[in-house]
C-alpha atoms as a PDB file:
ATOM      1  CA  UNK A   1     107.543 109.699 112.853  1.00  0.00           C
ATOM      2  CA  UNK A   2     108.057 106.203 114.464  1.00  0.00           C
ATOM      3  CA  UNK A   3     106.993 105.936 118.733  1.00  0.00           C
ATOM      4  CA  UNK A   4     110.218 105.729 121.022  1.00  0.00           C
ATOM      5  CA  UNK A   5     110.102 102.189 121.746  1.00  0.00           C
ATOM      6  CA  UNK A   6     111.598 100.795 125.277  1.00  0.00           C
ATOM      7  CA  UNK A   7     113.812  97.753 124.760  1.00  0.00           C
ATOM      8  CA  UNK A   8     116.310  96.449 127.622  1.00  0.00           C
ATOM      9  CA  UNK A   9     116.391  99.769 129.338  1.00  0.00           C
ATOM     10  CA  UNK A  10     117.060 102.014 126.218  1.00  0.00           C
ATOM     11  CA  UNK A  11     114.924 104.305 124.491  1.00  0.00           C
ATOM     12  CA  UNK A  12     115.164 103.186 120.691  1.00  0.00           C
ATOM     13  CA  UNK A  13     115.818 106.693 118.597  1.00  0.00           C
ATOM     14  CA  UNK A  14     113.792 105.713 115.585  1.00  0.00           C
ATOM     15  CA  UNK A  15     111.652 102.487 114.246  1.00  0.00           C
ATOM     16  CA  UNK A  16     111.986 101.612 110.766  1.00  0.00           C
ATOM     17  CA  UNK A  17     110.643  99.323 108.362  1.00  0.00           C
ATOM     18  CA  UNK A  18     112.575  98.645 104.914  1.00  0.00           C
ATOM     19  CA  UNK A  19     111.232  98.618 101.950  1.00  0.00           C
ATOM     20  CA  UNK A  20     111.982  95.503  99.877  1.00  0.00           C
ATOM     21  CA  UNK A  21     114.353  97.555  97.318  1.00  0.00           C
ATOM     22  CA  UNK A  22     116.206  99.206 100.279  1.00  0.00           C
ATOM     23  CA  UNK A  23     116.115  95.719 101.639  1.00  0.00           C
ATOM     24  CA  UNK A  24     118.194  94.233  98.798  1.00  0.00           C
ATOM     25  CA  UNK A  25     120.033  97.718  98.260  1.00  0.00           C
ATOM     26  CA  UNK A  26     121.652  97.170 101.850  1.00  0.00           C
ATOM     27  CA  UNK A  27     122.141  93.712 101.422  1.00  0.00           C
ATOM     28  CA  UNK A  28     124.214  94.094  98.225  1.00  0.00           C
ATOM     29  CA  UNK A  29     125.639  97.472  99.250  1.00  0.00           C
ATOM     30  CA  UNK A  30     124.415  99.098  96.246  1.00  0.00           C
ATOM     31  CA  UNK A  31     125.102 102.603  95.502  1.00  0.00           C
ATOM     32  CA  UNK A  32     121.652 104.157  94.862  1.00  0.00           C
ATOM     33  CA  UNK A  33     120.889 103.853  98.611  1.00  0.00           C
ATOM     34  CA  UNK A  34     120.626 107.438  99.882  1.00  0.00           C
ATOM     35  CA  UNK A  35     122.680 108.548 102.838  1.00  0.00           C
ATOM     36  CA  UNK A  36     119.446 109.168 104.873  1.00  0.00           C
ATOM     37  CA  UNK A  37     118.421 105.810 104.374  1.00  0.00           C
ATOM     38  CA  UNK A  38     122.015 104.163 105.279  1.00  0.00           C
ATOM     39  CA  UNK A  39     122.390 106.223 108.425  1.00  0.00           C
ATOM     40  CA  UNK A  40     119.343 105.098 109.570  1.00  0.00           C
ATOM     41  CA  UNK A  41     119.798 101.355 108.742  1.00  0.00           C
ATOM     42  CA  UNK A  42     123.359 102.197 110.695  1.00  0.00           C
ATOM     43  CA  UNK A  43     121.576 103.387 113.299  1.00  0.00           C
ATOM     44  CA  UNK A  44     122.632 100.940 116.384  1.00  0.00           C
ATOM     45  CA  UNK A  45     119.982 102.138 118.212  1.00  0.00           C
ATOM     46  CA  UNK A  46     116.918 101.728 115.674  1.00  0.00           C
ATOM     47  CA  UNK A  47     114.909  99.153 115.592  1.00  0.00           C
ATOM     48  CA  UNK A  48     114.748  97.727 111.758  1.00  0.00           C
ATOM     49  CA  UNK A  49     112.023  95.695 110.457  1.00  0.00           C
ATOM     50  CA  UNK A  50     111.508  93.303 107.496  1.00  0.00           C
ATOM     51  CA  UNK A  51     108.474  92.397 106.414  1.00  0.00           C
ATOM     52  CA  UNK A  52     107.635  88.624 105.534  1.00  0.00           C
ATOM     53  CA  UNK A  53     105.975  90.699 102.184  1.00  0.00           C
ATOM     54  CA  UNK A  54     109.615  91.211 101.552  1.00  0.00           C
ATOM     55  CA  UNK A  55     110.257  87.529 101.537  1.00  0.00           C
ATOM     56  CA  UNK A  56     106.906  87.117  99.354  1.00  0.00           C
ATOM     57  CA  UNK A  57     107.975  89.904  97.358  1.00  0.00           C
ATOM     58  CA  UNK A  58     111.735  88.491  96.569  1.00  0.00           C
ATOM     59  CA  UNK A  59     110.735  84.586  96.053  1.00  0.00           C
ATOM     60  CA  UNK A  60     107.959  85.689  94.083  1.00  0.00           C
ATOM     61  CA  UNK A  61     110.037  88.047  91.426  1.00  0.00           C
ATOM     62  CA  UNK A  62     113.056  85.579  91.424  1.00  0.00           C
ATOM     63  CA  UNK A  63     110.896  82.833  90.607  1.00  0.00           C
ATOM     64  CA  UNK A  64     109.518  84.896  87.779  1.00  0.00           C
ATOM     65  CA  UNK A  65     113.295  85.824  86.608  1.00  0.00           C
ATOM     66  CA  UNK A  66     113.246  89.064  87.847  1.00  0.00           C
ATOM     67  CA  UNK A  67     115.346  88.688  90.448  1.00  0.00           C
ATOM     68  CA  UNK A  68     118.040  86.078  89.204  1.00  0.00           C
ATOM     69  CA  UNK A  69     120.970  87.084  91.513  1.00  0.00           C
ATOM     70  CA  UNK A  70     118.397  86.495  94.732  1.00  0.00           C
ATOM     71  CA  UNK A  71     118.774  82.867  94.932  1.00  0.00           C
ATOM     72  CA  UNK A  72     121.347  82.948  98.388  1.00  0.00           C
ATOM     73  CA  UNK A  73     118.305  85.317  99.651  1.00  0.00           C
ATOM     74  CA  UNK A  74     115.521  83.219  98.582  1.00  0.00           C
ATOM     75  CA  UNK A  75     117.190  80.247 100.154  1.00  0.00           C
ATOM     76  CA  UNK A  76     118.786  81.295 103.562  1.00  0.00           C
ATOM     77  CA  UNK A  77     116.253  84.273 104.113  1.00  0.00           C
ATOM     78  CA  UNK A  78     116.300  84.244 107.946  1.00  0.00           C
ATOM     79  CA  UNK A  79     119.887  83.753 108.187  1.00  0.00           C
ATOM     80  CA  UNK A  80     120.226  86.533 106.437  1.00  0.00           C
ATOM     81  CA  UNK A  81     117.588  88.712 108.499  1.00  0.00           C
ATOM     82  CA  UNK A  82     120.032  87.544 111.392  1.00  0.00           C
ATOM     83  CA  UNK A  83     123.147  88.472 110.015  1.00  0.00           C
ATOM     84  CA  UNK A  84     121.900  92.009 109.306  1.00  0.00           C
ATOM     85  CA  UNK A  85     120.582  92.727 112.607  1.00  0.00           C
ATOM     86  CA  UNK A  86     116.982  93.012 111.593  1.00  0.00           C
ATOM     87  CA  UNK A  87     113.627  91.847 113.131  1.00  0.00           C
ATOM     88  CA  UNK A  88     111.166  90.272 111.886  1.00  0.00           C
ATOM     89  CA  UNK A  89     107.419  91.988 111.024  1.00  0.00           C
ATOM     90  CA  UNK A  90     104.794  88.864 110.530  1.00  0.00           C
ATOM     91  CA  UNK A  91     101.883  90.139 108.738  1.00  0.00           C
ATOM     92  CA  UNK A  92      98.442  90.291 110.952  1.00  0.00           C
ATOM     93  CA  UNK A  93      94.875  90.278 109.791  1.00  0.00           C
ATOM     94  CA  UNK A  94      94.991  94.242 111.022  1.00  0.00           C
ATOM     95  CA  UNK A  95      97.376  94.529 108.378  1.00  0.00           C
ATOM     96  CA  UNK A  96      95.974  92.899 105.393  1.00  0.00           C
ATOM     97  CA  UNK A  97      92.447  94.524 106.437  1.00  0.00           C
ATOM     98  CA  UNK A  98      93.585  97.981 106.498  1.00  0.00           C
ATOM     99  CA  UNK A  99      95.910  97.389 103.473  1.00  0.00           C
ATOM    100  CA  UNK A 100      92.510  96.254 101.223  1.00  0.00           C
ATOM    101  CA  UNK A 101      90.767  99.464 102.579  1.00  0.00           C
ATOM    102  CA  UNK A 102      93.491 102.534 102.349  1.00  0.00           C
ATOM    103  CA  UNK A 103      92.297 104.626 100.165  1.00  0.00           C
ATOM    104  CA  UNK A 104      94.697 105.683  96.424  1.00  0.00           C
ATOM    105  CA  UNK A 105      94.697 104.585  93.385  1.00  0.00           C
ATOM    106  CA  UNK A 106      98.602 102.558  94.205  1.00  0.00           C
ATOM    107  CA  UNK A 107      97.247  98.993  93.326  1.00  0.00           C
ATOM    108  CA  UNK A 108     100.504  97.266  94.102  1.00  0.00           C
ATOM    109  CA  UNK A 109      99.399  94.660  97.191  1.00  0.00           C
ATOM    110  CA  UNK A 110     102.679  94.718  98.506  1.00  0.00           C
ATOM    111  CA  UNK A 111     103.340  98.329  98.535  1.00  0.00           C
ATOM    112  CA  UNK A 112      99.873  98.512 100.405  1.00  0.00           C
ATOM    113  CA  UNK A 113     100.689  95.665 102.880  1.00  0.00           C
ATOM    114  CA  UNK A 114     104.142  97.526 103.326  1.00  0.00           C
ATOM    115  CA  UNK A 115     102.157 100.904 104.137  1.00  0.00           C
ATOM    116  CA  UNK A 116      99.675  99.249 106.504  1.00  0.00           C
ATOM    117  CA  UNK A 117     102.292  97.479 108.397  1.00  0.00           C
ATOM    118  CA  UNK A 118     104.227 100.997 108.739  1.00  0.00           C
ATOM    119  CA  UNK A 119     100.903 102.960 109.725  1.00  0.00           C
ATOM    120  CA  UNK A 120      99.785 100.445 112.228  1.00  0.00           C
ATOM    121  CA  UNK A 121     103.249 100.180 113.972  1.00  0.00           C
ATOM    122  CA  UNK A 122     104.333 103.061 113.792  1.00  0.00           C
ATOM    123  CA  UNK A 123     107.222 102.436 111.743  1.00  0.00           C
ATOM    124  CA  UNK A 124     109.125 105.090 109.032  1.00  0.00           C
ATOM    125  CA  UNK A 125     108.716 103.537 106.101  1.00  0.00           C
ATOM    126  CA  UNK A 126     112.385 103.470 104.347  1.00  0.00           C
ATOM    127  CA  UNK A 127     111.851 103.481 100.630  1.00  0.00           C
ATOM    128  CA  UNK A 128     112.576 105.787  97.295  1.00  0.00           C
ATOM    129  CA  UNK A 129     109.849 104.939  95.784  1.00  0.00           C
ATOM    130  CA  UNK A 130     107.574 107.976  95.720  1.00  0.00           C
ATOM    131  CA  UNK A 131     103.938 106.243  95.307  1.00  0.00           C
ATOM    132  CA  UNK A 132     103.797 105.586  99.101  1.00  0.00           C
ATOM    133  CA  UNK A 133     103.388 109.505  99.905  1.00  0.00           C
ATOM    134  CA  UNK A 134      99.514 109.290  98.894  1.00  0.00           C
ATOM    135  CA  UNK A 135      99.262 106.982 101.702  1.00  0.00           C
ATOM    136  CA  UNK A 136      99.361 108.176 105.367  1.00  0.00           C
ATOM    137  CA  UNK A 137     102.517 107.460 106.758  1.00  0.00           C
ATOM    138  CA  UNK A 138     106.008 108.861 107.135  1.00  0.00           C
ATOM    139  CA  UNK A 139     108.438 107.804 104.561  1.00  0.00           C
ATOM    140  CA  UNK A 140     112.599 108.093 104.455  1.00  0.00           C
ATOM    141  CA  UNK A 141     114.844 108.648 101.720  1.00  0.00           C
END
């Protein structure tokens, strides 16, 4: 699982990084997010990461149409990063290097980026989807 991170004098329980469905899932308070998933993102103590592939990942399928209720994302992104409470994960050459090499057949370069960010931070990766178990990192649902 995710490191115990020190921040202002408290121990953080748990790290997470979301998934861009769970991302959008919280946002619109949509039912299929699992309890797991929703206490941890509750968590007041947790530290909750989005990933700038997120932000790829959204403007990318809503310019594409398959996203067309995104556009308040898409446009005020940060703002709403803020609003939520979560931070920021930039993407780092020692991301997109170990993304290009992890081994599986999953051929999705987001879902790969995603995995590398959450293996080389330490981070629970909060997501249903079920393809990022033949990569090497701990996943929530």
């Amino acid at each position: 699982m995710g490191g115990k991170i020190l921040v202002s004098g408290r121990q953080r329980k748990m790290s997470f990084l979301l998934d861009t469905h769970t991302f959008l899932w919280w946002i619109m308070a949509d039912a299929r997010l699992s309890h797991e998933a929703r206490s941890a993102i509750e968590d007041p103590d947790a530290l909750r990461c989005v990933s700038s592939v997120t932000a790829f990942e959204i403007a990318n399928k809503f310019r594409i149409g398959k996203l067309d209720f995104a556009r308040e994302i898409v446009d005020n992104f940060d703002t709403v990063l803020d609003d939520a409470g979560f931070q920021r994960l930039d993407i780092t050459p020692s991301h997109a290097l170990l993304a290009g090499q992890m081994p599986g057949n999953h051929k999705d370069p987001f879902d790969r980026l995603l995995a590398a960010q959450s293996k080389l931070e330490s981070l629970t990766l909060v997501t249903a989807d079920q393809a990022f178990d033949g990569f090497d990192i701990t996943r929530l649902w």
